[in-house]
C-alpha atoms as a PDB file:
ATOM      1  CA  UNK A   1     102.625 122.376 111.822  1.00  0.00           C
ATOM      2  CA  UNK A   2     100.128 124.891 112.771  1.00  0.00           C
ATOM      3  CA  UNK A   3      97.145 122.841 114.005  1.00  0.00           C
ATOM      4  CA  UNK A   4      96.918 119.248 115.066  1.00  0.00           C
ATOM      5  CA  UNK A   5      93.268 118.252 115.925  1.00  0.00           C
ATOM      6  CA  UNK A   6      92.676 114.295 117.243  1.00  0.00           C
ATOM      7  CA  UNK A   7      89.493 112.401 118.084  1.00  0.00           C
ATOM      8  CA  UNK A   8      89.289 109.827 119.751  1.00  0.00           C
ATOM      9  CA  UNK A   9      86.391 107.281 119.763  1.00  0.00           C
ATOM     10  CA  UNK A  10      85.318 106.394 123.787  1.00  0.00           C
ATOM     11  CA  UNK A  11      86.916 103.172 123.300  1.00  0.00           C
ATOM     12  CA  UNK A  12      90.744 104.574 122.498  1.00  0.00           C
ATOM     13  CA  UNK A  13      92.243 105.697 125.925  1.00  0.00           C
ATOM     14  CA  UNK A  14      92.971 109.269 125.961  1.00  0.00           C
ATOM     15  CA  UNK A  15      96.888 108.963 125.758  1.00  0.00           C
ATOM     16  CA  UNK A  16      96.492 108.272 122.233  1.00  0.00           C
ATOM     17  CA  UNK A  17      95.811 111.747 121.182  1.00  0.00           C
ATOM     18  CA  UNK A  18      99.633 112.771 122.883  1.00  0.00           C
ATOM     19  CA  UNK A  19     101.039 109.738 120.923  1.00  0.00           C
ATOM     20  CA  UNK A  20      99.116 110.783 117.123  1.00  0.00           C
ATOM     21  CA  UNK A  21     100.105 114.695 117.666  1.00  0.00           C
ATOM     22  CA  UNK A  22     103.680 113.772 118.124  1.00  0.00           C
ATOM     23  CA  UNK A  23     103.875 111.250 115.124  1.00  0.00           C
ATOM     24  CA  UNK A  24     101.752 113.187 112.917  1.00  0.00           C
ATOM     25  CA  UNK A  25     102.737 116.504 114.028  1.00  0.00           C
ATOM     26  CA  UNK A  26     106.799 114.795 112.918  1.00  0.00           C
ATOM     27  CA  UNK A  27     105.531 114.785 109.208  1.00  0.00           C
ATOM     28  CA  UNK A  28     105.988 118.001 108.594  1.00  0.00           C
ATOM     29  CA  UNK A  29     109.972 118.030 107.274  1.00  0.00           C
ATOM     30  CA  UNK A  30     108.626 115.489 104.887  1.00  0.00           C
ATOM     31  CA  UNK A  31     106.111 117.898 103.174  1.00  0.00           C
ATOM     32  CA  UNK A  32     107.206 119.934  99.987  1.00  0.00           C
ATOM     33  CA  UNK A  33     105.182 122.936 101.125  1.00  0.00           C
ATOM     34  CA  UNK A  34     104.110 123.924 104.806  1.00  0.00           C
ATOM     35  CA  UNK A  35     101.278 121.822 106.430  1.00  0.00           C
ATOM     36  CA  UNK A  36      98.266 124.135 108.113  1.00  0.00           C
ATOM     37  CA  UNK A  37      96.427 121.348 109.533  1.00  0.00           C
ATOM     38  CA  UNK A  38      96.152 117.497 110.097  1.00  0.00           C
ATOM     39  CA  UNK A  39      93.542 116.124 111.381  1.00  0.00           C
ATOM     40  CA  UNK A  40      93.254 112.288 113.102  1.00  0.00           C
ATOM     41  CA  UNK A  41      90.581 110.281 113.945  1.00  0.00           C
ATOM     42  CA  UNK A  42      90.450 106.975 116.101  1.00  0.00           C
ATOM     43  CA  UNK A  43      87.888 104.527 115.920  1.00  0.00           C
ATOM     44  CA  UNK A  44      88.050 100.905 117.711  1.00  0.00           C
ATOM     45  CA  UNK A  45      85.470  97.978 115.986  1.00  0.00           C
ATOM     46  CA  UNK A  46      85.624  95.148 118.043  1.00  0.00           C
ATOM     47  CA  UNK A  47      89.256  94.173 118.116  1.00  0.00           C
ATOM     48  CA  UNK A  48      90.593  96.454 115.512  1.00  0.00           C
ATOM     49  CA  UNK A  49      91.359  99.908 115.756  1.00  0.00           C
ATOM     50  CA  UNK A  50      91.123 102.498 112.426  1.00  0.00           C
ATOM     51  CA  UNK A  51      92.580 105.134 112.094  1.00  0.00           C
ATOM     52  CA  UNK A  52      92.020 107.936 109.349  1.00  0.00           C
ATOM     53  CA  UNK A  53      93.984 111.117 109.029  1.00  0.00           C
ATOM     54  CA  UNK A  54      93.858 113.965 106.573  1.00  0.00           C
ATOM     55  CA  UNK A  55      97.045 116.713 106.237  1.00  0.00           C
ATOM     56  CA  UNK A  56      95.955 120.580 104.450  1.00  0.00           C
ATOM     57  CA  UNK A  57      98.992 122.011 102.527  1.00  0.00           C
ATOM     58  CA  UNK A  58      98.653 124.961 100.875  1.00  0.00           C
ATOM     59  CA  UNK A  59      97.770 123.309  97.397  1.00  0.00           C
ATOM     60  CA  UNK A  60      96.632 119.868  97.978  1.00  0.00           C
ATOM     61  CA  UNK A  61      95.203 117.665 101.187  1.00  0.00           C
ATOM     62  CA  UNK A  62      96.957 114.011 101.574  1.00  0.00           C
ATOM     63  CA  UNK A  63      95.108 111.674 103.128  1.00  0.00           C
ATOM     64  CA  UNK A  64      95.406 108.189 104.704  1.00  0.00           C
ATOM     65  CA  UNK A  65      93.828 105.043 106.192  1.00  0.00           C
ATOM     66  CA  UNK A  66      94.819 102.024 108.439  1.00  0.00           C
ATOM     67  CA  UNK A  67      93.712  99.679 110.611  1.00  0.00           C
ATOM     68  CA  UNK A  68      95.707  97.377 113.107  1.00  0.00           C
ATOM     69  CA  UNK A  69      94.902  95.573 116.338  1.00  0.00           C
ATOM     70  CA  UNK A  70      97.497  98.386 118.756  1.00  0.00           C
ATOM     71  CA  UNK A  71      96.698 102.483 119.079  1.00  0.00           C
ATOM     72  CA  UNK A  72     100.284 102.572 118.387  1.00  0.00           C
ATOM     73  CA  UNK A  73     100.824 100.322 116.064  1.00  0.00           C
ATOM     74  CA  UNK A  74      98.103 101.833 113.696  1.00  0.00           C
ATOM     75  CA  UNK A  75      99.134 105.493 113.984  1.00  0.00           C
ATOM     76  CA  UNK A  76     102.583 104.419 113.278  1.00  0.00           C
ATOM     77  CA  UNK A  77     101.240 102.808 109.746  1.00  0.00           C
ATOM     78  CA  UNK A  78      99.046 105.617 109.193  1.00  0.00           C
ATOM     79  CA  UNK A  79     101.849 108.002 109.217  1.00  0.00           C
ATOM     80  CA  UNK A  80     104.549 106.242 107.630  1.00  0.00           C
ATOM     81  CA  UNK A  81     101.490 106.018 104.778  1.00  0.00           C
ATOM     82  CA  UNK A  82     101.521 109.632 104.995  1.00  0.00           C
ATOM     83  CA  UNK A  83     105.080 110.208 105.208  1.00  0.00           C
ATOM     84  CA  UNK A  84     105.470 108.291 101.824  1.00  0.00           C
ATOM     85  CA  UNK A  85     102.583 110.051 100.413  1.00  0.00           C
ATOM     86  CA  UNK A  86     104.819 113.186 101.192  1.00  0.00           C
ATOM     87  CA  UNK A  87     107.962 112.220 100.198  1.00  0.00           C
ATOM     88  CA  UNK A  88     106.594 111.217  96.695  1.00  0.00           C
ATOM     89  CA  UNK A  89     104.969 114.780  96.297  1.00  0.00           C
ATOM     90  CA  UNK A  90     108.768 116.238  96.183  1.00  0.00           C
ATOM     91  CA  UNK A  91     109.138 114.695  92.734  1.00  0.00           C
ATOM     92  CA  UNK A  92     105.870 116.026  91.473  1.00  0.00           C
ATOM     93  CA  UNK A  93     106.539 119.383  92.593  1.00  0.00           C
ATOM     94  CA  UNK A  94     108.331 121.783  89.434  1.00  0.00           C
ATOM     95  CA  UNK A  95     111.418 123.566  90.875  1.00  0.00           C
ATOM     96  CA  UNK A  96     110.769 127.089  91.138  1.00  0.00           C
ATOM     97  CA  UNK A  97     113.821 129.110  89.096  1.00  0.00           C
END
């Protein structure tokens, strides 16, 4: 992946952004074409965290959503919603002959 860019609200402690680059920087053997960018924001609402992320392919941007009470925890369902958004574009995708 070419470009991983991650904010963080003032609530989420800065070793988040290390933690959402690796996961969602990982994505990329899942994607049918090469990602150029992802993006990641964290946002914290009283006791639950949200987290929103958007991947650019070449042809088509996936995004995803999720909220959960743990940084980790919520980037881990945010990219395993992005991973099977992903994996699902493989059967949409004609085979090139």
């Amino acid at each position: 992946m070419d470009y991983i860019q991650v904010s963080l609200a003032e609530a989420i402690p800065e070793q988040a952004r290390d933690y959402a680059s690796a996961r969602i920087g990982s994505l990329d053997r899942y994607a049918p074409e090469r990602i150029d960018f992802a993006w990641v924001n964290l946002t914290s609402d009283k006791s639950v965290i949200h987290a929103h992320a958007r991947l650019d392919l070449k042809w088509v941007e996936v995004q995803a959503y999720a909220e959960a009470t743990t940084v980790t925890e919520v980037i881990d369902l945010l990219r395993e919603r992005m991973r099977r958004q992903l994996v699902s574009m493989h059967r949409c995708v004609p085979a090139h002959n």
